[in-house]
Protein backbone atom coordinates (compact mmCIF):
# COMPACT_ATOMS: atom_id res chain seq x y z
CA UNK A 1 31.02 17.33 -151.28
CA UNK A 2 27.45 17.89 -149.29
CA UNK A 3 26.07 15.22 -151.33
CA UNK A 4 29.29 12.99 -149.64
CA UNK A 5 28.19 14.47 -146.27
CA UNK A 6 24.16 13.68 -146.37
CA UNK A 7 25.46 9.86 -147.45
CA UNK A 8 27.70 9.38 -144.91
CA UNK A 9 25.35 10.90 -142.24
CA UNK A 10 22.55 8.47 -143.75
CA UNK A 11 24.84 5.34 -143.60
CA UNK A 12 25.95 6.89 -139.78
CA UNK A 13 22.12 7.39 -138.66
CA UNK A 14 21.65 3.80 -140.28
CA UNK A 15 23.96 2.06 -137.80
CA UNK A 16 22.17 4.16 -134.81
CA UNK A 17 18.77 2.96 -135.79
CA UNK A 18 20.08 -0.51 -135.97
CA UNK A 19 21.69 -0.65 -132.80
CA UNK A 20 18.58 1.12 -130.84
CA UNK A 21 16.66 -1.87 -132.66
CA UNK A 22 19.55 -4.55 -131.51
CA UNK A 23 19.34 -3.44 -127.91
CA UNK A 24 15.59 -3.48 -127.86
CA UNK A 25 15.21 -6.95 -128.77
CA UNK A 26 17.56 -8.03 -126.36
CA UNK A 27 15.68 -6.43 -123.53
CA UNK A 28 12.74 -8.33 -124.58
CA UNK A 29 15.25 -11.97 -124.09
CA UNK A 30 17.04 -12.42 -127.01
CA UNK A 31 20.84 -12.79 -127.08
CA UNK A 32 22.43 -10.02 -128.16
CA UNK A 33 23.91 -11.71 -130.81
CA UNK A 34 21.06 -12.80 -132.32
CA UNK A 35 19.43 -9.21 -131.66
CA UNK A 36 22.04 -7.51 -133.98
CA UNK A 37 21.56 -9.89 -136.65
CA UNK A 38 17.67 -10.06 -136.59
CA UNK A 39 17.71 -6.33 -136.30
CA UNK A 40 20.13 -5.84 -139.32
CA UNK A 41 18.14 -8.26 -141.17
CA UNK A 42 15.19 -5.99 -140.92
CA UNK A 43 16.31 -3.30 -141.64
CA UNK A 44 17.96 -4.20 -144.72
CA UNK A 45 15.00 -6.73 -145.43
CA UNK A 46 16.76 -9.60 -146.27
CA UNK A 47 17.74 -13.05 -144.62
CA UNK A 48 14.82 -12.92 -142.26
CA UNK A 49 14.13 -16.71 -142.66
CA UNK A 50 16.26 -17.64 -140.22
CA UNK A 51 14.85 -20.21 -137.39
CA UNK A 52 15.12 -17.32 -134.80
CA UNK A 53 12.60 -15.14 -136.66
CA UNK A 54 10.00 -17.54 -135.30
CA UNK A 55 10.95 -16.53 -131.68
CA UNK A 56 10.47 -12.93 -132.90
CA UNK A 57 7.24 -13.96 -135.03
CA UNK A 58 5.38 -15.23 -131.61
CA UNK A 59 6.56 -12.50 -129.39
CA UNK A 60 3.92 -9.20 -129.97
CA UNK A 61 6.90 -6.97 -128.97
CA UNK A 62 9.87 -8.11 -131.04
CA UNK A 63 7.13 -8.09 -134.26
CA UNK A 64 6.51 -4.58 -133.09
CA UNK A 65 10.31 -3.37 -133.04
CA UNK A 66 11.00 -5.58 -136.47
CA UNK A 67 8.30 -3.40 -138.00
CA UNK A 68 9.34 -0.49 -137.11
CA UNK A 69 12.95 -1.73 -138.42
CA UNK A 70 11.73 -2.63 -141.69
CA UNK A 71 9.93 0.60 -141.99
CA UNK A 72 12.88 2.76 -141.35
CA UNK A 73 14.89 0.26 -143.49
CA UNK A 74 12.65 1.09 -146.24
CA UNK A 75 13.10 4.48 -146.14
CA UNK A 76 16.65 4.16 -145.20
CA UNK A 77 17.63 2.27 -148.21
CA UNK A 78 15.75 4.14 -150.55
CA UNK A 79 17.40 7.23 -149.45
CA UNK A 80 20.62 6.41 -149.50
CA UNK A 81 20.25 5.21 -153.25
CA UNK A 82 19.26 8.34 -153.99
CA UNK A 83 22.13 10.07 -152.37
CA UNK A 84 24.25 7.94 -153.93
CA UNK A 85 23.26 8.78 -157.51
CA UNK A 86 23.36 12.29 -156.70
CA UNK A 87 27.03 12.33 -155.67
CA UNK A 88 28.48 10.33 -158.32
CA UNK A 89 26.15 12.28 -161.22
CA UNK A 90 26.11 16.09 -160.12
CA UNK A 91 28.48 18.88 -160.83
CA UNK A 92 31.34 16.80 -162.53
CA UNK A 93 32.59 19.27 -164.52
CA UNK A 94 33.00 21.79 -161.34
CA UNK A 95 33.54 19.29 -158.69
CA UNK A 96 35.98 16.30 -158.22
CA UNK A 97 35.66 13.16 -160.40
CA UNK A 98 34.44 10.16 -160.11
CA UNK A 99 37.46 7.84 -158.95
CA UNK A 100 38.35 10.96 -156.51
CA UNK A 101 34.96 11.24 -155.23
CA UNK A 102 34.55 7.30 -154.66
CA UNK A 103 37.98 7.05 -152.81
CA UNK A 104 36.27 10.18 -150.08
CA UNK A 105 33.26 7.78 -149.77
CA UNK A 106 35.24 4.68 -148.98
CA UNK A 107 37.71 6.66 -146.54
CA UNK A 108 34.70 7.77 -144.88
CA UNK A 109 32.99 4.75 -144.78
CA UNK A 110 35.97 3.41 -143.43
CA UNK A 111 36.59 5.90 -140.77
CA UNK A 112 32.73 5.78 -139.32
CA UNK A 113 33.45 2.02 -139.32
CA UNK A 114 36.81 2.16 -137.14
CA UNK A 115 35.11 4.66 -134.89
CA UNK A 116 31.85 2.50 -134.42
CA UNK A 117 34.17 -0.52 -132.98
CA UNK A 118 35.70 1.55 -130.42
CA UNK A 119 34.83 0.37 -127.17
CA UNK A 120 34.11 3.40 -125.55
CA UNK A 121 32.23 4.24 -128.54
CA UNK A 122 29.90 1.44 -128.14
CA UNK A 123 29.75 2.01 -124.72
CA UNK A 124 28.57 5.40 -124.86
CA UNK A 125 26.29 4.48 -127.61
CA UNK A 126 24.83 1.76 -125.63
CA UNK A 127 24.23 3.97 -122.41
CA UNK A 128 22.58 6.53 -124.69
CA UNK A 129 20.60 3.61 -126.25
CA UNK A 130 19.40 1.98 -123.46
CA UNK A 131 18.63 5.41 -121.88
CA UNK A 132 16.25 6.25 -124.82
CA UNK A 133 14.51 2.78 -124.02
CA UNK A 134 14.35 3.11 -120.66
CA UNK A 135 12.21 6.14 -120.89
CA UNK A 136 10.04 4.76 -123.39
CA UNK A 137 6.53 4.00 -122.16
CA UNK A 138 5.82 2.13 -125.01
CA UNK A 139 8.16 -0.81 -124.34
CA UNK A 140 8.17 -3.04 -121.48
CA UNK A 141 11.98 -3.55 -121.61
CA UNK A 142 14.19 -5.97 -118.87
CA UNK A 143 18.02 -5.69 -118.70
CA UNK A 144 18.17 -9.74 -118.83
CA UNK A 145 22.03 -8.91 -119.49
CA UNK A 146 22.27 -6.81 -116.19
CA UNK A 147 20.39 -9.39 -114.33
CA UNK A 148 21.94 -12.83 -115.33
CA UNK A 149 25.36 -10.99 -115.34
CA UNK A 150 25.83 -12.17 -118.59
CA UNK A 151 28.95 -9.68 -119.06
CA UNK A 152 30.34 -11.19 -115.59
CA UNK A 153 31.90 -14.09 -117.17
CA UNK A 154 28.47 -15.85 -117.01
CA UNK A 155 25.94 -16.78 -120.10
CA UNK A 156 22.63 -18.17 -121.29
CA UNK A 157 23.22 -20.86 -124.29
CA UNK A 158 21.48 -23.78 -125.66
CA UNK A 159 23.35 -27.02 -126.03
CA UNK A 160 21.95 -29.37 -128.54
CA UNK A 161 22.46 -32.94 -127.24
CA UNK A 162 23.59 -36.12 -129.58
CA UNK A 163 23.41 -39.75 -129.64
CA UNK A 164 27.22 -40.00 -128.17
CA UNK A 165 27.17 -36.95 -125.43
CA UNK A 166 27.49 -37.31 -122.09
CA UNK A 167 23.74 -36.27 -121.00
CA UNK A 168 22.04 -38.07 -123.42
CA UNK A 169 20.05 -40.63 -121.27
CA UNK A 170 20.70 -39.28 -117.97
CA UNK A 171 18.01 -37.92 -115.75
CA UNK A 172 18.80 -34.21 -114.53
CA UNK A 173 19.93 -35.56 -110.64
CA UNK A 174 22.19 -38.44 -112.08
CA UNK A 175 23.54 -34.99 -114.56
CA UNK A 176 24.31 -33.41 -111.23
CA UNK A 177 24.75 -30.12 -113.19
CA UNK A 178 23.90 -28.16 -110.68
CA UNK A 179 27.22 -28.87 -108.46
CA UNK A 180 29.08 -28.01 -111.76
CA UNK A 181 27.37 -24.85 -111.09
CA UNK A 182 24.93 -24.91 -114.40
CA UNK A 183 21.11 -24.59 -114.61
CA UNK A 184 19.06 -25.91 -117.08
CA UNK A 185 16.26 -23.45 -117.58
CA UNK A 186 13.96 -25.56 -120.08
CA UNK A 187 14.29 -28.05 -122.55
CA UNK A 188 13.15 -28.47 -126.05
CA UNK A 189 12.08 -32.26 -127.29
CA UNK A 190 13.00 -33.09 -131.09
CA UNK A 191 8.84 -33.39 -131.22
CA UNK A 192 8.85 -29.36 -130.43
CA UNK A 193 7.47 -29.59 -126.78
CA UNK A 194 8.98 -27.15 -124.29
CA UNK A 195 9.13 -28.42 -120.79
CA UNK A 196 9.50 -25.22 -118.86
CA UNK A 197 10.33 -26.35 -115.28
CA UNK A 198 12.20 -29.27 -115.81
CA UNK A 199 12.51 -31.70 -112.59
CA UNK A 200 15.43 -34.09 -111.27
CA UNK A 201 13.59 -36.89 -112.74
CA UNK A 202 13.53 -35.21 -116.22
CA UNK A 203 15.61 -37.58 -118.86
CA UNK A 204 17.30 -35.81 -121.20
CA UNK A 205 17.05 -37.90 -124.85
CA UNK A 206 19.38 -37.53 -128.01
CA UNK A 207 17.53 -34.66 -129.96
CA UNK A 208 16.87 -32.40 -126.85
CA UNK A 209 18.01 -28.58 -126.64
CA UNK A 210 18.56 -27.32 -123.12
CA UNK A 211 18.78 -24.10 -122.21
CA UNK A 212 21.16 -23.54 -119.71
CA UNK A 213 22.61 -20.94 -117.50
CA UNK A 214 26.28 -21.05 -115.95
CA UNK A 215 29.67 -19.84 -116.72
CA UNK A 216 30.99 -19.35 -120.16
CA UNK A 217 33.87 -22.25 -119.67
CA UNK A 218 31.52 -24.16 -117.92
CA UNK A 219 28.98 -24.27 -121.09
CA UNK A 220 31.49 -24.67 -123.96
CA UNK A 221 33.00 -27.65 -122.04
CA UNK A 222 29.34 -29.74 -121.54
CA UNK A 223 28.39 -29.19 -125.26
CA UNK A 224 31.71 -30.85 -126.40
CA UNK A 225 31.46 -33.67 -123.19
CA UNK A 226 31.56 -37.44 -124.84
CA UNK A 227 29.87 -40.21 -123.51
CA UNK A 228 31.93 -42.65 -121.38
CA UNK A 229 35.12 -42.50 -119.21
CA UNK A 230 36.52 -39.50 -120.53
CA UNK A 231 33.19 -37.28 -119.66
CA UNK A 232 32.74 -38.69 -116.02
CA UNK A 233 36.11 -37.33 -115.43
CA UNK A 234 35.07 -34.12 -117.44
CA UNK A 235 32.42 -33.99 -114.70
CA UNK A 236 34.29 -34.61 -112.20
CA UNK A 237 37.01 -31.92 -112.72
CA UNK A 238 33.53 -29.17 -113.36
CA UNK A 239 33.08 -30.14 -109.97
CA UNK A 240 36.17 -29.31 -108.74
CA UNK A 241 36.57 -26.14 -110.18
CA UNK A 242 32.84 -25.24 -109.02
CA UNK A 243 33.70 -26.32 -105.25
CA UNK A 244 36.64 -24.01 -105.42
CA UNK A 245 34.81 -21.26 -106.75
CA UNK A 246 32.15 -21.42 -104.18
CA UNK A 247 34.74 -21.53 -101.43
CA UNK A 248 36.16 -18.55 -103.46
CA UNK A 249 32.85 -16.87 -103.61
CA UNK A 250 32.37 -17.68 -99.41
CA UNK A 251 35.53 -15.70 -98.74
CA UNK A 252 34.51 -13.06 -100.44
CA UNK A 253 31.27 -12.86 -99.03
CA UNK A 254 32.59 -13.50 -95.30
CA UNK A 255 34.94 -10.46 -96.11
CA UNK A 256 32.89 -8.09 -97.52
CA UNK A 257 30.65 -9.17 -93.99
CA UNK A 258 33.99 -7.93 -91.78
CA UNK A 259 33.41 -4.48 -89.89
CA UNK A 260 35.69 -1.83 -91.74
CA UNK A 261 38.41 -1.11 -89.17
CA UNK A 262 38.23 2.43 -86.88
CA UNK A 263 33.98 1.98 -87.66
């Protein structure tokens, strides 16, 4: 039964380091998406070939965390082999057997699991995480969550663009995205150039990725827009809905403005 204990508090420290490493790479910029599966990737050492490891590759920090994953990994791994063997090989003839012993590990496997989903789990985790990083001198960390309110409904994505979608050909003022209440924050040419301040008179071509900032809605519904009559009344409803937010938004603001009565 220790030998249960020490593997279940290896596989329970394993998650931990993971997530610390998750939530450090997506300080550095990353989506937090792609942070959790670049982290667990390192740490387990496997399936980092991915296209996003070059991101990580050409950033000094994010190689910094990732080797520090992949050295813990190591050790990790190794260790928890070892426990393994231990609890499924010692003391059979005094302790429980085999089947008996591997139906505790998979209950408690099972129950660290269904805790580590709990919301307030994860968010006391994360507080504790990004407390830990926030005193850190060694990392230069951002909250680029916290500061594009990506958890208020809005997101960063990249929207690959076709031969048939509605932007492909259009300049960035005949777009208008900007009314629809999106920003395009670079774009990527098929050739691999990065043009990092994009102006109105930028044409965006078949082959492009833009980065783009907005609503969650707002993003899903560009990447799927078609060319033709059907988009330009896509485009025009985005509009719509962004006018009435803003007007939304301006009560808001001119309320929050008000003088709280008896002050």
């Amino acid at each position: 039964m220790p030998e249960l204990l020490s593997l279940l508090f290896i596989v329970l420290v394993s998650m931990v380091i993971v997530r610390v490493g998750a939530m450090a790479l997506s300080k550095t910029g990353l989506s937090m998406d792609i942070s959790r599966f670049q982290a667990q990737s390192a740490y387990m050492g496997v399936g980092f070939t991915t296209k996003e490891s070059e991101t990580i590759m050409e950033h000094p920090l994010r190689r910094r965390i990732v080797r520090i994953l992949m050295m813990l990994g190591s050790a990790g791994i190794a260790t928890t082999i070892v426990t393994l063997v231990i609890t499924f090989t010692q003391n059979k003839s005094e302790g429980p057997g085999i089947v008996t012993q591997l139906g505790y590990t998979v209950l408690g496997l099972v129950v660290i699991s269904v805790l580590w989903r709990l919301k307030s789990v994860d968010r006391m985790v994360s507080r504790w995480v990004h407390y830990l990083l926030s005193k850190s001198t060694a990392l230069a960390i951002h909250d680029y969550e916290e500061l594009l309110k990506t958890q208020k409904g809005y997101a960063v994505a990249q929207i690959q663009i076709e031969q048939g979608d509605w932007l492909a050909g259009l300049s960035l003022r005949e777009a208008n995205l900007t009314a629809e209440g999106l920003v395009v924050l670079n774009i990527t040419r098929s050739s691999g150039s990065v043009l990092g301040t994009p102006t109105s008179r930028t044409r965006i071509q078949p082959g492009d990725r833009l980065l783009c900032y907005g609503r969650d809605e707002d993003l899903a519904g560009l990447s799927h827009r078609p060319r033709g009559a059907e988009g330009d009344q896509a485009h025009t409803r985005a509009l719509r809905r962004q006018y009435l937010r803003q007007e939304e938004e301006r009560a808001q603001d001119l309320q929050a403005d008000l003088p709280f009565p008896g002050a």
